[in-house]
N, C-alpha and C. Protein backbone atom coordinates (compact mmCIF):
# COMPACT_ATOMS: atom_id res chain seq x y z
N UNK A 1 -14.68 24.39 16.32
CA UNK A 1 -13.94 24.38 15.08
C UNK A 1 -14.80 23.71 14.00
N UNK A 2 -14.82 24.52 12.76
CA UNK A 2 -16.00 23.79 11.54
C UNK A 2 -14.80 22.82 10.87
N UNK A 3 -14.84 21.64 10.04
CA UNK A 3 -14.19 21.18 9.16
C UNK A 3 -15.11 20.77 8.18
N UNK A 4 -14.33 21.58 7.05
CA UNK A 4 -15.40 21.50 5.86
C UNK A 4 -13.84 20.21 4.88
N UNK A 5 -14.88 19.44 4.29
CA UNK A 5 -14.14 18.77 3.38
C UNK A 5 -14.86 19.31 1.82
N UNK A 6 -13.63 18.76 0.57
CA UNK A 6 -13.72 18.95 -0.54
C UNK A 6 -13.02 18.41 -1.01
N UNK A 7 -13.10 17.90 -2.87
CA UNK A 7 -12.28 16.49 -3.07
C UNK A 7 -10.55 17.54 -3.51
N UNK A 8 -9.70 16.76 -3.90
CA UNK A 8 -8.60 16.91 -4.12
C UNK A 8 -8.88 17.87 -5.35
N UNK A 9 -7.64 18.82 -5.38
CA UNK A 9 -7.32 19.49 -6.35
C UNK A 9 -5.52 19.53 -6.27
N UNK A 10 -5.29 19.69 -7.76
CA UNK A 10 -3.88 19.76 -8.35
C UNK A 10 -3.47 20.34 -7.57
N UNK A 11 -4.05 21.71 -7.25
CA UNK A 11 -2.89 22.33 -6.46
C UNK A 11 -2.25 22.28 -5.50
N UNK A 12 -2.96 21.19 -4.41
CA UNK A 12 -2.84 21.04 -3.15
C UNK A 12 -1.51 20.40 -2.98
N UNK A 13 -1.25 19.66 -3.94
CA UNK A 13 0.15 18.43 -4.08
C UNK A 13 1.18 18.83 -3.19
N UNK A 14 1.55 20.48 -2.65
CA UNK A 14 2.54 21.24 -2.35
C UNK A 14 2.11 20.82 -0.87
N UNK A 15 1.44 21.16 -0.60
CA UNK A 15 0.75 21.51 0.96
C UNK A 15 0.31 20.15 1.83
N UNK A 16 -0.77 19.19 0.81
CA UNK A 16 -0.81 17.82 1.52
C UNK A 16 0.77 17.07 1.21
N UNK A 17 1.80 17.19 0.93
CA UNK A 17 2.82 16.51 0.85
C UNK A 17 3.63 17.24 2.09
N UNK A 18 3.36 18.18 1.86
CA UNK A 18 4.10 19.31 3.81
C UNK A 18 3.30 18.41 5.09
N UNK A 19 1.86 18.39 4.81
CA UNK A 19 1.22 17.60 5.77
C UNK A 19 1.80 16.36 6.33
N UNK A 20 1.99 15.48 4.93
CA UNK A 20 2.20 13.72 5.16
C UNK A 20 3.73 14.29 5.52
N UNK A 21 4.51 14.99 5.18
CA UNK A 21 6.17 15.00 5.60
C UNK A 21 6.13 15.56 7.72
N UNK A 22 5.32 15.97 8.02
CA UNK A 22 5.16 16.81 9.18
C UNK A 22 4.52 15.42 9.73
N UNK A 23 3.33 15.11 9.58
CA UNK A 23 2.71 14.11 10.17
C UNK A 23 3.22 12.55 10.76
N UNK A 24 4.14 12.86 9.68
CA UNK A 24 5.01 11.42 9.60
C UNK A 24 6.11 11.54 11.16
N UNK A 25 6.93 12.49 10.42
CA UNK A 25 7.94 13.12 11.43
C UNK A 25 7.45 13.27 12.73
N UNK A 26 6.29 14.27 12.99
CA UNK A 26 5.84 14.10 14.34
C UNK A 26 5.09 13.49 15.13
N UNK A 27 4.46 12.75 14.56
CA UNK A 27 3.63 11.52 15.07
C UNK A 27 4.25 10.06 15.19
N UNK A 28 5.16 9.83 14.20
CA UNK A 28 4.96 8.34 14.69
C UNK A 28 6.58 7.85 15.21
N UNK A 29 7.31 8.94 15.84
CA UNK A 29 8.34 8.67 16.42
C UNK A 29 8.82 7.74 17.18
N UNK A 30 7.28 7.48 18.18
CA UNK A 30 7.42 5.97 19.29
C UNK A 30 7.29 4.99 18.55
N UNK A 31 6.89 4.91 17.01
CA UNK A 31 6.29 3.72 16.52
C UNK A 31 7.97 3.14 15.31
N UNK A 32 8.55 4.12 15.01
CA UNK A 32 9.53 4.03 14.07
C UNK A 32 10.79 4.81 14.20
N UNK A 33 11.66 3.90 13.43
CA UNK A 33 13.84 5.02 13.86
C UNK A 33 13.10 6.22 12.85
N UNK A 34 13.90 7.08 13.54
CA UNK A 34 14.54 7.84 12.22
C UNK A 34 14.52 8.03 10.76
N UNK A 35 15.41 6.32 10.93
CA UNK A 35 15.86 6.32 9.62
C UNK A 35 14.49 6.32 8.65
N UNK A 36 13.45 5.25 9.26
CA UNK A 36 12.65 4.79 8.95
C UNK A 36 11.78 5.30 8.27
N UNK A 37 11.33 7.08 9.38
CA UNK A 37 10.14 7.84 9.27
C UNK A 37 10.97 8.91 7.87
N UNK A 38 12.12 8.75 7.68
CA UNK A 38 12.70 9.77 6.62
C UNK A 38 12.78 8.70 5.52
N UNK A 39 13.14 7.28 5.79
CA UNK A 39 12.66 6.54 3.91
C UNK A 39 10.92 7.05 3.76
N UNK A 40 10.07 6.67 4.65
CA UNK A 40 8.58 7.18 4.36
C UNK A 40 8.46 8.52 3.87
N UNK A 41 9.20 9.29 4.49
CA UNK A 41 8.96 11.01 3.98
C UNK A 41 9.23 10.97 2.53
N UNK A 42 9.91 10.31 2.60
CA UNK A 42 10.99 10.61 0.91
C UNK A 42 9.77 9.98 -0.08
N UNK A 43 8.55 9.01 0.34
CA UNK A 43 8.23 9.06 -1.03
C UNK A 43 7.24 10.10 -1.08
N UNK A 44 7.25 11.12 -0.56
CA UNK A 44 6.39 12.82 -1.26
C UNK A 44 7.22 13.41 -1.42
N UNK A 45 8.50 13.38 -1.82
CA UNK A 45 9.59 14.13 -2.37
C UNK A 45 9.22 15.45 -2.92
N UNK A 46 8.93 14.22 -4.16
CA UNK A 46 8.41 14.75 -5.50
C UNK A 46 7.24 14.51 -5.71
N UNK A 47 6.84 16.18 -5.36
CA UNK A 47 5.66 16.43 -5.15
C UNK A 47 5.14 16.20 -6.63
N UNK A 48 5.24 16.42 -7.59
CA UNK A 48 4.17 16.07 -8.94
C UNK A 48 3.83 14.78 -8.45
N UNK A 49 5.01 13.68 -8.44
CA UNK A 49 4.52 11.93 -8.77
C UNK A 49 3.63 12.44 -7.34
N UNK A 50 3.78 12.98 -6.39
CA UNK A 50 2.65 12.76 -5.40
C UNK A 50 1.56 13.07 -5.72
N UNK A 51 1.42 14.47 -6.67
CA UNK A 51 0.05 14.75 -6.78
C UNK A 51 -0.39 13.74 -7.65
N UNK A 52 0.19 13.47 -8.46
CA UNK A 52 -0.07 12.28 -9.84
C UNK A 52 -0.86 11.18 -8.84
N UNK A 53 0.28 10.77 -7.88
CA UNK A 53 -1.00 9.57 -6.84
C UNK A 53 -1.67 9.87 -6.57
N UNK A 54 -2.01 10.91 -6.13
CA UNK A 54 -3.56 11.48 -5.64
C UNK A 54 -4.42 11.18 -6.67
N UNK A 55 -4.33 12.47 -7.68
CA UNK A 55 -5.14 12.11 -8.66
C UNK A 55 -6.02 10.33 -9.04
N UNK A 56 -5.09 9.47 -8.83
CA UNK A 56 -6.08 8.21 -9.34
C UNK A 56 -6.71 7.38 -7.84
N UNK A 57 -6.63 8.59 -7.19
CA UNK A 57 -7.72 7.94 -5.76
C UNK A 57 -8.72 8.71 -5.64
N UNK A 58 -9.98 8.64 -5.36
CA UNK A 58 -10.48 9.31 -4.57
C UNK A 58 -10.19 10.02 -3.56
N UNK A 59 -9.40 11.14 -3.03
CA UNK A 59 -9.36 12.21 -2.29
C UNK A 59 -9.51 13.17 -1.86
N UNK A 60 -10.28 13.30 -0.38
CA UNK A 60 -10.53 14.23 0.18
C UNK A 60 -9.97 14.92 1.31
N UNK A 61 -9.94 16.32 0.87
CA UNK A 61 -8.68 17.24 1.49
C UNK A 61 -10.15 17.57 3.22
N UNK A 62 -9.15 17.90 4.04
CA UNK A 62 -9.95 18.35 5.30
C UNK A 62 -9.78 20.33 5.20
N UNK A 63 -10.63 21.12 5.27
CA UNK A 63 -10.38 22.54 5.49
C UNK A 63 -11.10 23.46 6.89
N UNK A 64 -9.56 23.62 7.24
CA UNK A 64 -10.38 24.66 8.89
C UNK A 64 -10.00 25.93 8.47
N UNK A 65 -11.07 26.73 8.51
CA UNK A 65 -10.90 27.95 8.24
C UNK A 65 -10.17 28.67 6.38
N UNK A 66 -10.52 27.62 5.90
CA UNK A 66 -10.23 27.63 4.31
C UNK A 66 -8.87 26.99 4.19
N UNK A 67 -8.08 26.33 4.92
CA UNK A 67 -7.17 25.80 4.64
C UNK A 67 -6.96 24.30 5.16
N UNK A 68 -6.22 23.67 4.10
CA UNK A 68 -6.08 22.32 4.12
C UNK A 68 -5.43 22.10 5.54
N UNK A 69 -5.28 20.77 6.21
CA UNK A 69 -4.97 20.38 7.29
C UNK A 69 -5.20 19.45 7.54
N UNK A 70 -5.53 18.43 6.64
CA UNK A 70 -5.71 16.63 6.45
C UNK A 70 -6.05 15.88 5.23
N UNK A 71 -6.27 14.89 5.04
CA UNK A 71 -6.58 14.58 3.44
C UNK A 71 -6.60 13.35 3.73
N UNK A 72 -7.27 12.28 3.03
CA UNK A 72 -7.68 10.82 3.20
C UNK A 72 -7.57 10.57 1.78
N UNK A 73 -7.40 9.44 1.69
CA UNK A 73 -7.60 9.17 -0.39
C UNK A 73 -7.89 7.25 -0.43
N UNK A 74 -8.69 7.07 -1.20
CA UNK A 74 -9.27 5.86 -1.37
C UNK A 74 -8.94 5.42 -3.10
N UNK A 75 -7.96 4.10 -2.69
CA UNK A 75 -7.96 3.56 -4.11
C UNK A 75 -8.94 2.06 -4.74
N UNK A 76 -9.80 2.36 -5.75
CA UNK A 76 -10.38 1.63 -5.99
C UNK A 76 -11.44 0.80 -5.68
N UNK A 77 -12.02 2.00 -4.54
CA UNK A 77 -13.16 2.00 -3.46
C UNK A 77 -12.87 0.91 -2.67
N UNK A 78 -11.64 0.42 -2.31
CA UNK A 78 -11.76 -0.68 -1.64
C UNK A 78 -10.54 -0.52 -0.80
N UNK A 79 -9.68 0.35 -0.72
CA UNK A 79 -8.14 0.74 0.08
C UNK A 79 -7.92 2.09 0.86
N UNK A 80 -7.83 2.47 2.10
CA UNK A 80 -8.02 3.53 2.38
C UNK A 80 -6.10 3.55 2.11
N UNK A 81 -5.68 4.47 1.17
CA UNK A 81 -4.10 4.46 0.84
C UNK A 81 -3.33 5.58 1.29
N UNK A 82 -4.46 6.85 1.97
CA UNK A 82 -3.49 7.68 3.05
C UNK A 82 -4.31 8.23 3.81
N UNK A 83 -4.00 8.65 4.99
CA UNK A 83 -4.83 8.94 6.07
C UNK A 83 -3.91 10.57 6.59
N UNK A 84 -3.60 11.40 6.67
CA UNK A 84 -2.61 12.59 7.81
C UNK A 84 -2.77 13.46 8.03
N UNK A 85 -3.04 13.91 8.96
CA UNK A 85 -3.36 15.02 9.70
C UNK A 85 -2.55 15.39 10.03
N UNK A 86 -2.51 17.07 9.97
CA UNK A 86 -1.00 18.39 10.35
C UNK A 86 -1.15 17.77 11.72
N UNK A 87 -0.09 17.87 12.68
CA UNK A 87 0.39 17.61 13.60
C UNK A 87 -0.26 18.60 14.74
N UNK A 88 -0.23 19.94 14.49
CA UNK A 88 -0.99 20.81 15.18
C UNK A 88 -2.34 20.89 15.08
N UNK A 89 -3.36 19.89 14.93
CA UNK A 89 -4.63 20.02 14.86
C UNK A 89 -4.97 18.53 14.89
N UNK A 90 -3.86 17.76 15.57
CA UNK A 90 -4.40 16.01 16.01
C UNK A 90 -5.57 16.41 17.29
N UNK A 91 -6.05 15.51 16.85
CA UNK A 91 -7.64 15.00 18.05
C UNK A 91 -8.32 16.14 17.95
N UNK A 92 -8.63 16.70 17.21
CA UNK A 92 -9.97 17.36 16.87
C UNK A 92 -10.81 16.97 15.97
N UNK A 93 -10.78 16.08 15.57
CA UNK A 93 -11.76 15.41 14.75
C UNK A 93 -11.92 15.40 13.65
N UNK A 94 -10.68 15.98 12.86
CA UNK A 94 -10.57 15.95 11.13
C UNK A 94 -10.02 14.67 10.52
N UNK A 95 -9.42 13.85 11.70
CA UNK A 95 -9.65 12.49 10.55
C UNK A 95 -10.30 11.40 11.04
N UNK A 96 -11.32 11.56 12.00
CA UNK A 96 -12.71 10.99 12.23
C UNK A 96 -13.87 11.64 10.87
N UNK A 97 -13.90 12.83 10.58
CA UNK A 97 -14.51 13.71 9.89
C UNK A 97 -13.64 13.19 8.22
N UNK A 98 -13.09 13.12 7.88
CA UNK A 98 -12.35 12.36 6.53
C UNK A 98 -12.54 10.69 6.15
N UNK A 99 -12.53 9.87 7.58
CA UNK A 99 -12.88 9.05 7.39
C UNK A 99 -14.55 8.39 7.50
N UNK A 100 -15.11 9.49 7.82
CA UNK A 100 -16.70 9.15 8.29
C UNK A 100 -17.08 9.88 6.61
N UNK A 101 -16.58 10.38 5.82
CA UNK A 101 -17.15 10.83 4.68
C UNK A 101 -16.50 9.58 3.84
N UNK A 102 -15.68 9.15 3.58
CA UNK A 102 -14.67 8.24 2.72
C UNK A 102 -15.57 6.81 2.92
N UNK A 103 -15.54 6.48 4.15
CA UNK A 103 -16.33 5.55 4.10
C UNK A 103 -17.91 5.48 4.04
N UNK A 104 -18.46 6.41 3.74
CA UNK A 104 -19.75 6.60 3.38
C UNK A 104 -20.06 6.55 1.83
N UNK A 105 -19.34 7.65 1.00
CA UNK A 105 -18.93 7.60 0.09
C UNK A 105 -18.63 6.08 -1.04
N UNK A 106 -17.68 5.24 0.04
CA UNK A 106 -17.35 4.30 -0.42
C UNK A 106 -18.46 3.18 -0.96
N UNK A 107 -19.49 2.89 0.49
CA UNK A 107 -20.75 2.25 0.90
C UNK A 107 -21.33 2.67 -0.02
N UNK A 108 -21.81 3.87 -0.58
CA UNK A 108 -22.87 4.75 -1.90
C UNK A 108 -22.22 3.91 -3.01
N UNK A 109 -20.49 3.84 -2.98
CA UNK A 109 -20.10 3.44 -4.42
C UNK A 109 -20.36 1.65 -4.03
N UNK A 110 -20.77 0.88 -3.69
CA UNK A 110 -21.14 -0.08 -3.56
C UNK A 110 -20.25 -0.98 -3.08
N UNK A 111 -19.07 -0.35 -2.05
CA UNK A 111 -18.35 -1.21 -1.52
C UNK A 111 -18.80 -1.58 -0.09
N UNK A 112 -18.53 -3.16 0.13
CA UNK A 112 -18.82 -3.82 1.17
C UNK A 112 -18.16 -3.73 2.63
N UNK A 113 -16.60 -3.84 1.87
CA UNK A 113 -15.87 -3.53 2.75
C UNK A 113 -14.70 -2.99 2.36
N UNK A 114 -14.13 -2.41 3.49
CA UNK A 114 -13.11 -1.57 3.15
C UNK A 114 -11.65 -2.04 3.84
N UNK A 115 -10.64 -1.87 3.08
CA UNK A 115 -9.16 -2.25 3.85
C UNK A 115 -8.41 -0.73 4.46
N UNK A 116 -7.30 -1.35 5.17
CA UNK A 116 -6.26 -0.03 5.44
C UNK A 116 -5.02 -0.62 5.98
N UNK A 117 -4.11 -0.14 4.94
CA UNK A 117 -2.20 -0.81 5.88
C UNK A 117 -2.16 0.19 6.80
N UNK A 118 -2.61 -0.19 8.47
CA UNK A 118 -2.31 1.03 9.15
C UNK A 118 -0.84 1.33 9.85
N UNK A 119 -0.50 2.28 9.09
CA UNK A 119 0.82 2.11 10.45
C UNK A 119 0.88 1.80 12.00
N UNK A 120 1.65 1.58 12.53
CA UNK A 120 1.37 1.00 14.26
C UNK A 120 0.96 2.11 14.58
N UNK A 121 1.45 3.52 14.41
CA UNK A 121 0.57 4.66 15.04
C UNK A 121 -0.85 4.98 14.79
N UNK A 122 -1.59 4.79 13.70
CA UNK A 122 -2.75 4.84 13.10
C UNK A 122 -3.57 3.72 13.60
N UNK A 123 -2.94 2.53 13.96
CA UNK A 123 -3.96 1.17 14.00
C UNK A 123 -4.41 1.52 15.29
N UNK A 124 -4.33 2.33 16.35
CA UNK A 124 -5.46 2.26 17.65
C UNK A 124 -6.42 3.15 16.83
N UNK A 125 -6.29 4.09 16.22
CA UNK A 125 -7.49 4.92 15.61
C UNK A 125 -8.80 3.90 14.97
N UNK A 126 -7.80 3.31 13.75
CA UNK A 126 -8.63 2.30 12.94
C UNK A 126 -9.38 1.48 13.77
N UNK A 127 -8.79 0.92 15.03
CA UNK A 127 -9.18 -0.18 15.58
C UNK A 127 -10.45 0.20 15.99
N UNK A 128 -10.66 1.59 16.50
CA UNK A 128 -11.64 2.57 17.41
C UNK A 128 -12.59 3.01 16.56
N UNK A 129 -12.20 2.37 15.12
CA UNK A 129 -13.53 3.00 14.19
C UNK A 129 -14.05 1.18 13.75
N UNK A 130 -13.89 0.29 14.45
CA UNK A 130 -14.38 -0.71 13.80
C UNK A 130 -13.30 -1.60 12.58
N UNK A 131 -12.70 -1.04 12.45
CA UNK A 131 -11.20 -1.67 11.48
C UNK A 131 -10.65 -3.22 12.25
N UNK A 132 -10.86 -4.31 12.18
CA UNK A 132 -10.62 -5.22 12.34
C UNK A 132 -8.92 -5.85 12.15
N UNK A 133 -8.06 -6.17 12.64
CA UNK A 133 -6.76 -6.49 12.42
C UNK A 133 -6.95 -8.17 11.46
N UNK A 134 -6.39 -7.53 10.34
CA UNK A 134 -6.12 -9.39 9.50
C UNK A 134 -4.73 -9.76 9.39
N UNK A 135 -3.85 -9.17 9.16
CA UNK A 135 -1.95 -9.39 9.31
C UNK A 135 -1.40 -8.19 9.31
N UNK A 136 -0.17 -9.04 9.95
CA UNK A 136 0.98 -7.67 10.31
C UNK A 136 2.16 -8.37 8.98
N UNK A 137 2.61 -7.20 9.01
CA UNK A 137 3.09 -6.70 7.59
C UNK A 137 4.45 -5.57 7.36
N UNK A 138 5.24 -6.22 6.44
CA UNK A 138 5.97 -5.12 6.40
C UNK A 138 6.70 -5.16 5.01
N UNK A 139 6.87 -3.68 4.44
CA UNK A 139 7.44 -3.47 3.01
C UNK A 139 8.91 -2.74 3.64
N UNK A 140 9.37 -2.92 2.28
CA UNK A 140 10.89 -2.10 2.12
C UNK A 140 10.58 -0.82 1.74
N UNK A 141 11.02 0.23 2.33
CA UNK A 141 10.88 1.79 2.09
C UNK A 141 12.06 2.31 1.80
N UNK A 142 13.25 2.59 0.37
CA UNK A 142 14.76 2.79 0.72
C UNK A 142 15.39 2.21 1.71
N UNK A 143 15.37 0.95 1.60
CA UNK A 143 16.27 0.26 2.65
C UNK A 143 16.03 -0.25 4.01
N UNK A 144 14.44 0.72 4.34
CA UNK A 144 13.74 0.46 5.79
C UNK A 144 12.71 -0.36 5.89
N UNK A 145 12.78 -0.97 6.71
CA UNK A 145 11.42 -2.26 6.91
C UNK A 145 10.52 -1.20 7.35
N UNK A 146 9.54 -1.19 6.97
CA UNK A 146 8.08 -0.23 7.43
C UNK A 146 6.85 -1.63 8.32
N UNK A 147 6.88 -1.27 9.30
CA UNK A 147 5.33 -2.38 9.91
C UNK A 147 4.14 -1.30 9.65
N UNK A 148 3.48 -2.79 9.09
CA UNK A 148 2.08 -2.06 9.22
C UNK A 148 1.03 -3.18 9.71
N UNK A 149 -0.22 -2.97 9.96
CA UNK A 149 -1.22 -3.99 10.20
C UNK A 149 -2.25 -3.70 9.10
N UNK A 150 -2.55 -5.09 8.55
CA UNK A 150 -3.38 -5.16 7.21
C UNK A 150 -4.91 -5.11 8.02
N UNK A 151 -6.01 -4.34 8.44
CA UNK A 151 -7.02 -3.99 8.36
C UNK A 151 -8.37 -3.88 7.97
N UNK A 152 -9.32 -4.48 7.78
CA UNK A 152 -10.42 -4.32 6.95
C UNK A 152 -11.92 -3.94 8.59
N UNK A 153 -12.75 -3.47 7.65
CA UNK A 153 -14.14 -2.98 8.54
C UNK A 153 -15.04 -3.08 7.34
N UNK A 154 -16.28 -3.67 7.88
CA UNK A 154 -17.41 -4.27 7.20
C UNK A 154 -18.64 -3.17 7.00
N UNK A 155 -18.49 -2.43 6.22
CA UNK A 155 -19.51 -1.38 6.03
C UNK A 155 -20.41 -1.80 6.44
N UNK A 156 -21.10 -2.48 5.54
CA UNK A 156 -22.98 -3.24 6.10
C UNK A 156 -22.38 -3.07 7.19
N UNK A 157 -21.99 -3.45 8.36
CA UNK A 157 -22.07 -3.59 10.01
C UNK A 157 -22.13 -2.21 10.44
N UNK A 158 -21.77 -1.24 9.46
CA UNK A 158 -21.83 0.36 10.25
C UNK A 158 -22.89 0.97 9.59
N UNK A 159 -23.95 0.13 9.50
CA UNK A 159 -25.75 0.86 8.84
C UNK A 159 -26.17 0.92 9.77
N UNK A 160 -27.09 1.73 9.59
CA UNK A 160 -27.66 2.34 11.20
C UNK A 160 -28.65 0.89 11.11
N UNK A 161 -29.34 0.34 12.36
CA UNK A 161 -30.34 -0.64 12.61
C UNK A 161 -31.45 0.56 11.56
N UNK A 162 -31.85 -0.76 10.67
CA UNK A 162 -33.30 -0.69 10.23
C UNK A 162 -32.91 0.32 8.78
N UNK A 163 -32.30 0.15 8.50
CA UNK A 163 -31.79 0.63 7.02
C UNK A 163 -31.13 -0.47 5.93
N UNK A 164 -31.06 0.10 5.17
CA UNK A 164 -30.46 -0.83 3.86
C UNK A 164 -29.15 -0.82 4.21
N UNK A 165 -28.15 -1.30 3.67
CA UNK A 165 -26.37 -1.33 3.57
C UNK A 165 -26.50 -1.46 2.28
């Protein structure tokens, strides 16, 4: 399977918001109620204010076979602020492949290090890329406590030996 990435476009707002609503729902069921994973869905409702968030991150959409099927977005070169992959194409390597460009990317833009609120389902991934655990954490989502683990990984430490960072 090829995965070609490319940065965000307007139009996508429809399709990566189907993604994060699917991804949510089917992935992190052991990690969250119900109620929980549907306050999270609800904030891509409305898909404009979603695309509108996109727009002021850095984001990059994942494409297999010309179509979207993951997307990563970085705010302020220093926050990885969404990570999701369609549900039918987990563990093939499109958000190893999203995050190995994001954080490269990031390193070029002269960041040191990088954060991520991972959800409990996401934090064995993060953990497996070098993402370090700093606090556990939780916001109000419509009424639902959301856990997350606050995250950071030290770029310089992921330069290859005998290169610059």
């Amino acid at each position: 399977m090829t995965i070609a990435l490319r940065p965000y476009l307007s139009a996508d707002a429809p399709i990566l918001a189907a993604i994060y609503a699917a991804a949510i729902e089917d992935l992190t069921a052991e990690d969250y109620t119900e109620e929980q994973r549907y306050a999270w869905i609800a904030l891509a409702e409305d898909e404009q204010t979603f695309g509108q968030r996109l727009e002021l991150t850095l984001t990059l959409v994942a494409l297999v076979e010309g179509e979207p099927v993951g997307f990563v977005s970085l705010r302020d070169n220093l926050l990885i602020e969404h990570l999701y992959v369609s549900p039918n194409i987990i563990r093939e390597g499109v958000a190893t492949a999203l995050c190995d460009a994001l954080e490269k990317l990031a390193a070029a833009r002269g960041a040191k290090k990088i954060t991520v609120d991972a959800s409990d389902t996401a934090e064995p991934f993060f953990r497996q890329r070098d993402y370090v655990p700093q606090s556990r954490n939780t916001r109000i989502v419509d009424e639902q406590w959301l856990a997350y683990m606050t995250m950071i990984k030290d770029l310089n430490a992921s330069a290859a030996p005998g290169t610059q960072p």
